[in-house]
C-alpha atoms as a PDB file:
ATOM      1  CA  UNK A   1       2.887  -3.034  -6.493  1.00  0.00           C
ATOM      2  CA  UNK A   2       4.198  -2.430  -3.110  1.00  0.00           C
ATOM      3  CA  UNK A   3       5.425  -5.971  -1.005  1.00  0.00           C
ATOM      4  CA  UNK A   4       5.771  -6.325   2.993  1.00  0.00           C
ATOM      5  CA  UNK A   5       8.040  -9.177   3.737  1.00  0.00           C
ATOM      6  CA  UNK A   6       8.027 -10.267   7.520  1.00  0.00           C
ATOM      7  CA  UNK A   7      10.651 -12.984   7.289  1.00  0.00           C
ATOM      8  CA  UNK A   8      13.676 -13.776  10.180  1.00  0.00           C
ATOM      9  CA  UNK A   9      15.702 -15.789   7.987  1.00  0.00           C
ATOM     10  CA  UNK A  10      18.335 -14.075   6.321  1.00  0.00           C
ATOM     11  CA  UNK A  11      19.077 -16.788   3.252  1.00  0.00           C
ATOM     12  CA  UNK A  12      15.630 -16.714   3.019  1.00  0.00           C
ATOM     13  CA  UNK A  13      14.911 -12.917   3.284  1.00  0.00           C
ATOM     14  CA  UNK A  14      17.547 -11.771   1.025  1.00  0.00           C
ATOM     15  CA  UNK A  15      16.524 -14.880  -1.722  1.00  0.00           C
ATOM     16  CA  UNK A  16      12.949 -13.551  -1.382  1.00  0.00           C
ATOM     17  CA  UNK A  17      13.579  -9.632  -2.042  1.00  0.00           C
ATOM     18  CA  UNK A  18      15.751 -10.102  -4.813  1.00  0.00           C
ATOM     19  CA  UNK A  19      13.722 -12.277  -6.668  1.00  0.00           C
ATOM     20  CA  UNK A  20      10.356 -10.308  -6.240  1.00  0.00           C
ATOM     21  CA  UNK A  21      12.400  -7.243  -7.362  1.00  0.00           C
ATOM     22  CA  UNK A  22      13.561  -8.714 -10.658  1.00  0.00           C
ATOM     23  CA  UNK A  23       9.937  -9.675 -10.612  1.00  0.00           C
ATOM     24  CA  UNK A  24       8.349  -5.923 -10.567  1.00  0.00           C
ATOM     25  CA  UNK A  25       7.914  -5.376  -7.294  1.00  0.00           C
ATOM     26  CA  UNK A  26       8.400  -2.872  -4.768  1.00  0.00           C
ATOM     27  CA  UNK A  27       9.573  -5.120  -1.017  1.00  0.00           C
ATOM     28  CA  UNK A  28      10.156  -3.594   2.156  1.00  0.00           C
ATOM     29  CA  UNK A  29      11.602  -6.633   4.292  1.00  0.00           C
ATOM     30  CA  UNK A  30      11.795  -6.715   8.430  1.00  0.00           C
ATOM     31  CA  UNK A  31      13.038  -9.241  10.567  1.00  0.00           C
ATOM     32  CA  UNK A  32      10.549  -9.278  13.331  1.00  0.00           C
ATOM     33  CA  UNK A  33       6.911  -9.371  14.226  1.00  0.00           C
ATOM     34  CA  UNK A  34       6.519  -5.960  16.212  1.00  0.00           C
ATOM     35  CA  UNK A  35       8.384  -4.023  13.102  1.00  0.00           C
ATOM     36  CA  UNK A  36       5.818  -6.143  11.135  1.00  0.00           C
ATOM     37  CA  UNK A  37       2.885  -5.089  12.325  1.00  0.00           C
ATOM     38  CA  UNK A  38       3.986  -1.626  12.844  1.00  0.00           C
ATOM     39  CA  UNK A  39       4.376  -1.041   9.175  1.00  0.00           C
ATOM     40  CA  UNK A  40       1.688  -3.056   7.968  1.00  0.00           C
ATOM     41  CA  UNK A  41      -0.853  -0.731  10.412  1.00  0.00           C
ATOM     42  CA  UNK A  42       1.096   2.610   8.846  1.00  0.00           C
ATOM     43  CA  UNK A  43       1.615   2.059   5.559  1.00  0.00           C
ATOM     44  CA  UNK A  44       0.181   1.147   2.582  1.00  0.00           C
ATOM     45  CA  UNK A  45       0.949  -2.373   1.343  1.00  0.00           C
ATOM     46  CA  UNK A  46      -0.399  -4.157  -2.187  1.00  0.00           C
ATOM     47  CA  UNK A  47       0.653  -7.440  -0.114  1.00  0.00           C
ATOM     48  CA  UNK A  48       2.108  -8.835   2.791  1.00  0.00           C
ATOM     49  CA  UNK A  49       4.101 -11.758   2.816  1.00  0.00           C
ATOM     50  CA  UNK A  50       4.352 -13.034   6.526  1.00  0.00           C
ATOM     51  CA  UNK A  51       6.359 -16.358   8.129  1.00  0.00           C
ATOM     52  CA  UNK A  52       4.583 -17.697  11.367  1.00  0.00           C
ATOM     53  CA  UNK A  53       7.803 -18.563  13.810  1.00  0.00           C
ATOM     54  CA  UNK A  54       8.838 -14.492  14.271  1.00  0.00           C
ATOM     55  CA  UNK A  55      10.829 -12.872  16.650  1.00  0.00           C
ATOM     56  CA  UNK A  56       8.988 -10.789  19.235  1.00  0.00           C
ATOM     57  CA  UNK A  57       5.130 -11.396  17.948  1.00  0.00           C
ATOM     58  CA  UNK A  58       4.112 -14.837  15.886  1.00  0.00           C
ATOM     59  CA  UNK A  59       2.788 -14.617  12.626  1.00  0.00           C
ATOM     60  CA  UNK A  60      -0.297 -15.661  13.473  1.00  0.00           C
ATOM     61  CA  UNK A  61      -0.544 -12.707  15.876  1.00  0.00           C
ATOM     62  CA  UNK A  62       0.304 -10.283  13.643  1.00  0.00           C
ATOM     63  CA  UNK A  63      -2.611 -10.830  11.140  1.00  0.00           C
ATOM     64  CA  UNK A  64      -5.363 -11.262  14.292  1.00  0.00           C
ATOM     65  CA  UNK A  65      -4.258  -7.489  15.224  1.00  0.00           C
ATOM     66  CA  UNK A  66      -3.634  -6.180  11.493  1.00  0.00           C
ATOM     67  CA  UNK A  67      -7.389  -7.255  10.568  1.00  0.00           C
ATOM     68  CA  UNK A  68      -8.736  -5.340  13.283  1.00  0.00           C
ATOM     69  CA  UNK A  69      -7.648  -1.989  11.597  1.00  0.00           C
ATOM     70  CA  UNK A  70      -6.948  -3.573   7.529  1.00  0.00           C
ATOM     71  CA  UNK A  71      -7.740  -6.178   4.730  1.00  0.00           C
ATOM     72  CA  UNK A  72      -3.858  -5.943   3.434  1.00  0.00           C
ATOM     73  CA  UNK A  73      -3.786  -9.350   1.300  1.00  0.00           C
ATOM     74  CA  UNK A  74      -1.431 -11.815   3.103  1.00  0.00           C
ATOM     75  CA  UNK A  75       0.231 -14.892   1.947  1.00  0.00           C
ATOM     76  CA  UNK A  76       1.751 -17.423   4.633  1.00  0.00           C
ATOM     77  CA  UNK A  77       5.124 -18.837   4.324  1.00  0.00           C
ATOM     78  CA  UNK A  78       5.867 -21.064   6.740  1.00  0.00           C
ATOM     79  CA  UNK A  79       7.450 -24.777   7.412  1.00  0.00           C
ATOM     80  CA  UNK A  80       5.078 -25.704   9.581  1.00  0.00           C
ATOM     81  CA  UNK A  81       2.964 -27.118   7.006  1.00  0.00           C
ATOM     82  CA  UNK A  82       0.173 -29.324   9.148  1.00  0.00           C
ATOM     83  CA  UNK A  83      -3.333 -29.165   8.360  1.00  0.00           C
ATOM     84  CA  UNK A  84      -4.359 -27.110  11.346  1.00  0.00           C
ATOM     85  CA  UNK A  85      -1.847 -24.915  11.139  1.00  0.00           C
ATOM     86  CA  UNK A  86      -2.877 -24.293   7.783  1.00  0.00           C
ATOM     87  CA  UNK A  87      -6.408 -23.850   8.822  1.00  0.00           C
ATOM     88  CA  UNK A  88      -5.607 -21.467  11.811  1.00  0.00           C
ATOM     89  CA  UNK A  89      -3.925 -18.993   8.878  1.00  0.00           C
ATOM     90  CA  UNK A  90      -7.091 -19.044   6.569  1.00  0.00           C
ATOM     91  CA  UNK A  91      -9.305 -18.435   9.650  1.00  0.00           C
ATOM     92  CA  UNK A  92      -7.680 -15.448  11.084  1.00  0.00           C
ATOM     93  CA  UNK A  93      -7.904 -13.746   7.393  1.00  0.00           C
ATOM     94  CA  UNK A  94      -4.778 -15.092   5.288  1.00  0.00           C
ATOM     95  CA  UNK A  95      -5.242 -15.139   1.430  1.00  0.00           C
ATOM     96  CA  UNK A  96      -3.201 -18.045   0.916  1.00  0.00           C
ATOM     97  CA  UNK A  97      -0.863 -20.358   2.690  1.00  0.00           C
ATOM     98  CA  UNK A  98       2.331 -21.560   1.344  1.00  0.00           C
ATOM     99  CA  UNK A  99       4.647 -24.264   3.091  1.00  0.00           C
ATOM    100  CA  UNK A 100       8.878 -23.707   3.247  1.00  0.00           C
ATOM    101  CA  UNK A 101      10.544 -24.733   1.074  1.00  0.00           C
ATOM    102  CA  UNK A 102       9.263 -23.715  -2.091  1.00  0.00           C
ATOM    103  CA  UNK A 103       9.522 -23.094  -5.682  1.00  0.00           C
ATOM    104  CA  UNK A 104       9.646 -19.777  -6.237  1.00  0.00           C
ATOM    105  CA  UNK A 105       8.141 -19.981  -9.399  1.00  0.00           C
ATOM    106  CA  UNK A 106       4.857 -21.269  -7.518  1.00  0.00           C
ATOM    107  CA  UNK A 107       5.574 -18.149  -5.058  1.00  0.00           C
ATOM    108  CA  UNK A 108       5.166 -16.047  -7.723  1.00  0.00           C
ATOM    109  CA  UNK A 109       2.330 -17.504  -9.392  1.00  0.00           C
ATOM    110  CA  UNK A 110       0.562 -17.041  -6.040  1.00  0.00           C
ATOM    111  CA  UNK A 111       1.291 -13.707  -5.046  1.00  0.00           C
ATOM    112  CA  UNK A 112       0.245 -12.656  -8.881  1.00  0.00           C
ATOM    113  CA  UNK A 113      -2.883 -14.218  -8.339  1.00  0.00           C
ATOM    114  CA  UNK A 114      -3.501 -12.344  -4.681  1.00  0.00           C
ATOM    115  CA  UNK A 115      -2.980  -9.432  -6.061  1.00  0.00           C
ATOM    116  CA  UNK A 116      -5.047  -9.714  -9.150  1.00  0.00           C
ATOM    117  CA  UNK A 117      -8.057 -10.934  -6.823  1.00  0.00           C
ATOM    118  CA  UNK A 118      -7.326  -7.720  -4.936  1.00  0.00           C
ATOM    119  CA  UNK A 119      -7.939  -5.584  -7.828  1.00  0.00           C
ATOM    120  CA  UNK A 120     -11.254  -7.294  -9.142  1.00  0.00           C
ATOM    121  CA  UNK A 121     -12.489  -6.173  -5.664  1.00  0.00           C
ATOM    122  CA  UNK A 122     -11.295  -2.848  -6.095  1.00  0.00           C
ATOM    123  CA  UNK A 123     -13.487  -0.007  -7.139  1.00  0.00           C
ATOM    124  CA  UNK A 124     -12.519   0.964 -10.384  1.00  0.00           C
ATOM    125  CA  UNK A 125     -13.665   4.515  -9.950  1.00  0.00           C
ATOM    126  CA  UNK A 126     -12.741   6.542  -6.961  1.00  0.00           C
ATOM    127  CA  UNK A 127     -14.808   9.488  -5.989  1.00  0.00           C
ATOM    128  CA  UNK A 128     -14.453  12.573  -3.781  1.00  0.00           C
ATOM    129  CA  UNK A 129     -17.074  15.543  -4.200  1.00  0.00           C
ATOM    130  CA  UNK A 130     -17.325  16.322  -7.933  1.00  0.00           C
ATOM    131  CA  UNK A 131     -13.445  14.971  -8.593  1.00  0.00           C
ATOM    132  CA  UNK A 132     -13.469  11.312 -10.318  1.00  0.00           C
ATOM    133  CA  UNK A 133     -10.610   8.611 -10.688  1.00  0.00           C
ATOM    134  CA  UNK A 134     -10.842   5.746 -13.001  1.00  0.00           C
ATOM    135  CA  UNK A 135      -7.983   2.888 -12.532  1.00  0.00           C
ATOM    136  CA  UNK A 136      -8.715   1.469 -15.285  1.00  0.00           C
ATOM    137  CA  UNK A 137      -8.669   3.957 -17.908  1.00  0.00           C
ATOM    138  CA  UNK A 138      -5.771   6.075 -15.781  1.00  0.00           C
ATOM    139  CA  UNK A 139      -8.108   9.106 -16.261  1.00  0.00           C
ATOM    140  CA  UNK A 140      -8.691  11.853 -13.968  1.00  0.00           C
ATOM    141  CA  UNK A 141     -12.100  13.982 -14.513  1.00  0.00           C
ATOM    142  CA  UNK A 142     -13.587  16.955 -12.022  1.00  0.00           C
ATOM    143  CA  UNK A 143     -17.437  18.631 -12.882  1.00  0.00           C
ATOM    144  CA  UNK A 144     -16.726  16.157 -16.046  1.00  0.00           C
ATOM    145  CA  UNK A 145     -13.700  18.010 -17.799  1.00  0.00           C
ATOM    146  CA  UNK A 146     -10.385  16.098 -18.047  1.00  0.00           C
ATOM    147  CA  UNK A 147      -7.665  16.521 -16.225  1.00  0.00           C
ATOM    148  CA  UNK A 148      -4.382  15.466 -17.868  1.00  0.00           C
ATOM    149  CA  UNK A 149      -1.416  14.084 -15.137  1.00  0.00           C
ATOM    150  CA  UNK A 150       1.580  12.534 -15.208  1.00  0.00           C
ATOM    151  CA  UNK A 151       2.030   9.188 -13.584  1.00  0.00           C
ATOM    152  CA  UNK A 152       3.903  10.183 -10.591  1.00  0.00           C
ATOM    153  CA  UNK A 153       0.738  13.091 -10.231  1.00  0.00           C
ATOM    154  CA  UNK A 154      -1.472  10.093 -11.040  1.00  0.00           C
ATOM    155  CA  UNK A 155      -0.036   8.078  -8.113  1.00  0.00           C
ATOM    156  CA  UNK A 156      -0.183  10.946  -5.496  1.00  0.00           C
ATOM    157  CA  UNK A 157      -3.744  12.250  -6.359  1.00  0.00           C
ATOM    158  CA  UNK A 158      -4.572   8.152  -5.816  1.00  0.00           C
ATOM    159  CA  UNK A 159      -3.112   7.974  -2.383  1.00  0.00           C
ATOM    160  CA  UNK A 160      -4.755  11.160  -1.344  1.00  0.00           C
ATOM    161  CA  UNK A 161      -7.992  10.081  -2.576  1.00  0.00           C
ATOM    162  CA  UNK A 162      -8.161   6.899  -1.520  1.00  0.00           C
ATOM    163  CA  UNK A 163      -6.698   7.828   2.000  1.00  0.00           C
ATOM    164  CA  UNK A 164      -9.604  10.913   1.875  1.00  0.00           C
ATOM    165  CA  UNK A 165     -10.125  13.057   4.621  1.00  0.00           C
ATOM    166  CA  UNK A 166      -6.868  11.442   6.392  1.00  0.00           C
ATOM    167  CA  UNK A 167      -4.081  13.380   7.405  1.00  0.00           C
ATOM    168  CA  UNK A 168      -0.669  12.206   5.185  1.00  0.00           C
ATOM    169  CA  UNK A 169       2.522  13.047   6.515  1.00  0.00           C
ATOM    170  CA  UNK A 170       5.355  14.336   3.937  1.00  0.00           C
ATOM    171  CA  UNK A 171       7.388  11.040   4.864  1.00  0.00           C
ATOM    172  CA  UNK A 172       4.562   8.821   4.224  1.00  0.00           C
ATOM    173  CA  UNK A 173       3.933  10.723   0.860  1.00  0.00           C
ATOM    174  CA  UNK A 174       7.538  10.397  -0.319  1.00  0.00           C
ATOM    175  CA  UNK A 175       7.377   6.713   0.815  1.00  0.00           C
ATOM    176  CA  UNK A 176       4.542   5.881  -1.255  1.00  0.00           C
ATOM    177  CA  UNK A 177       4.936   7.229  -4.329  1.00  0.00           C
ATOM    178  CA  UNK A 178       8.711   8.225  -4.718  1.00  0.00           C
ATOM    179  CA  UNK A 179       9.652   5.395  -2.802  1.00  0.00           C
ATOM    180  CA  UNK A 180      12.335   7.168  -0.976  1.00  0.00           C
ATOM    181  CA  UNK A 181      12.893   8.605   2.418  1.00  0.00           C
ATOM    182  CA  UNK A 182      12.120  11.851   3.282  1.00  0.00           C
ATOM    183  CA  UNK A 183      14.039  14.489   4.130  1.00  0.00           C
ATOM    184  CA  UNK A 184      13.266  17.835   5.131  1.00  0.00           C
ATOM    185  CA  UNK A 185      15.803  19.368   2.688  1.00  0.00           C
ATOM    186  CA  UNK A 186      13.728  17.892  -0.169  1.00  0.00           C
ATOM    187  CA  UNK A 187      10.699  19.869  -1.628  1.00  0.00           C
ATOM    188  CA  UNK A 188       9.742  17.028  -3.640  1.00  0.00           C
ATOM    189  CA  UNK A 189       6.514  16.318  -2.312  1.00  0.00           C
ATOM    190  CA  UNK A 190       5.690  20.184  -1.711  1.00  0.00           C
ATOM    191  CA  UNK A 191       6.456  20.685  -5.145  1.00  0.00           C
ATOM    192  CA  UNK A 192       4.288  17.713  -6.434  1.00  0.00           C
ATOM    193  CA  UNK A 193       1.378  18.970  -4.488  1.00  0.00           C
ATOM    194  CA  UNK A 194       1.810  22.495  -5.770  1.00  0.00           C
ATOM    195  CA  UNK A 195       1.445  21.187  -9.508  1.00  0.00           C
ATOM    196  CA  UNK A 196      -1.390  19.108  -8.492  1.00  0.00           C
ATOM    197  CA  UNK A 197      -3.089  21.713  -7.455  1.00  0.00           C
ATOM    198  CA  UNK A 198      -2.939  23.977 -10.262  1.00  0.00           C
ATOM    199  CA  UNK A 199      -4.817  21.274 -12.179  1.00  0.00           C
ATOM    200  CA  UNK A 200      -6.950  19.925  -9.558  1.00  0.00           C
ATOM    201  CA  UNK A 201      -8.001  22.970  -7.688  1.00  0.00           C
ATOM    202  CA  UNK A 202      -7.124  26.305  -9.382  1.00  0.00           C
ATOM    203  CA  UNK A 203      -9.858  26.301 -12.304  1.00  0.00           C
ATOM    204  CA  UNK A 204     -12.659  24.994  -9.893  1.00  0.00           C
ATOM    205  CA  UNK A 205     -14.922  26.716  -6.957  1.00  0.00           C
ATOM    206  CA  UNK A 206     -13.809  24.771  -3.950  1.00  0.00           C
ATOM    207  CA  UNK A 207     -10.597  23.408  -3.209  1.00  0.00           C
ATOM    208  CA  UNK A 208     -10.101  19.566  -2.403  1.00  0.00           C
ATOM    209  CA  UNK A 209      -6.295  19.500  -1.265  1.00  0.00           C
ATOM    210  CA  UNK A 210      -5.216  21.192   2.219  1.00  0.00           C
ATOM    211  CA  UNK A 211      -2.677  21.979   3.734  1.00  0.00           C
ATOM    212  CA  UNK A 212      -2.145  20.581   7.683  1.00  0.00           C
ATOM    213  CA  UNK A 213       0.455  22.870   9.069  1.00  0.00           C
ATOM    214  CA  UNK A 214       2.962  20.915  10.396  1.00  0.00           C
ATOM    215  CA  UNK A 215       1.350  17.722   9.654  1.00  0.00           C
ATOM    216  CA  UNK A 216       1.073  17.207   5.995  1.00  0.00           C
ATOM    217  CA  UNK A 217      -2.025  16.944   3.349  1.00  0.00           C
ATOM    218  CA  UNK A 218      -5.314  15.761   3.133  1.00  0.00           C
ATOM    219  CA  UNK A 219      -7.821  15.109   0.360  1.00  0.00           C
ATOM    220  CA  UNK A 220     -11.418  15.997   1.538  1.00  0.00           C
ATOM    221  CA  UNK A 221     -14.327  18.242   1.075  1.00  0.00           C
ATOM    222  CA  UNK A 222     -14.718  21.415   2.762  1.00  0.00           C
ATOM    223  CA  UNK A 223     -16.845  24.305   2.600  1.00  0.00           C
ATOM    224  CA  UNK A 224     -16.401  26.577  -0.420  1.00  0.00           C
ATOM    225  CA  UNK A 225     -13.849  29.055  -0.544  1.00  0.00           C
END
């Protein structure tokens, strides 16, 4: 599970990431609202935990802009804990609100429970032409047969599939699933997609993976080859 932490205090920051780490998950943490927003518009996030008083662009601005564009889960931590502040968050599309300071351990409890309310809503099965996904089971199928992958070719066939028909940079696919920065001295995702495609494309009629020269890779339908 993959964490955005928009948070300007540095105790606070630095407690936050370290504990959610040694937690499980995944935190990219930024110090104002602009960076914020930025990388809660461009990449993908399980959660994003966001303080109100930011540098630059206010909490409460950057969720009225993100949910024009995406239903990222976000919790609220904030000091200013009065009731119509609290109200404001809920109505612009926060998932919870949680007032400075804090217990972690409640922290915790509540970004757990975000996240699992995410996944009820989640489609279990994720489906492009004839190729099928299922979360749940961690089983890939295409015209019914099975296709056995490894997690890391689990996790890239699920970003392509659930980002169909979009365009994914080489940085963005390193980011997501190797959690690492690209560089254009690593083959890493090139080779990734290669094997993918010798068990998601090679025995079937039509591909479903593309090449974008100079772009990247998308995951759509096209005519048959």
């Amino acid at each position: 599970m993959r964490i955005l932490l928009v948070e300007d205090e540095q105790k606070t920051g630095r407690y936050l990431q370290q504990g959610l780490k040694e937690a499980g998950f995944r935190v990219d943490w930024v110090h104002d609202g602009p960076t914020g927003l930025h990388l809660a518009q461009s990449e993908e996030y399980d959660l994003l935990i966001l303080d109100v008083m930011l540098p630059g662009l206010d909490g409460w601005s950057v969720l009225e802009e993100l949910r024009r564009t995406r239903s990222t889960p976000v919790l609220f931590l904030t000091a200013r804990d009065e009731v119509g502040d609290r109200v404001k968050g809920l109505e612009l599309g926060a998932d919870d609100y949680l007032a400075k300071p804090f217990d972690f351990v409640e922290l915790l409890a509540r970004v757990r429970s975000i996240l699992r309310r995410g996944q009820s809503r989640d489609a279990t099965v994720v489906v492009v032409a004839d190729l099928e996904l299922n979360l749940t089971r961690r089983k890939a199928t295409r015209e019914g047969e099975t296709i056995l992958l490894t997690a890391k070719e689990f996790a890239l066939l699920w970003l392509l599939m659930r980002r169909n028909g979009e365009v994914l940079p080489r940085a963005l696919i390193a980011s997501q699933v190797w959690d690492m920065n690209f560089s254009s001295d690593t083959n890493v995702v090139d080779a990734a997609i290669r094997r993918l495609r010798v068990k998601i494309d090679d025995p079937f009629e039509s591909r479903l993976i593309h090449t974008v020269r100079g772009m990247g890779y998308v995951l759509e339908e096209r005519s048959k080859r």
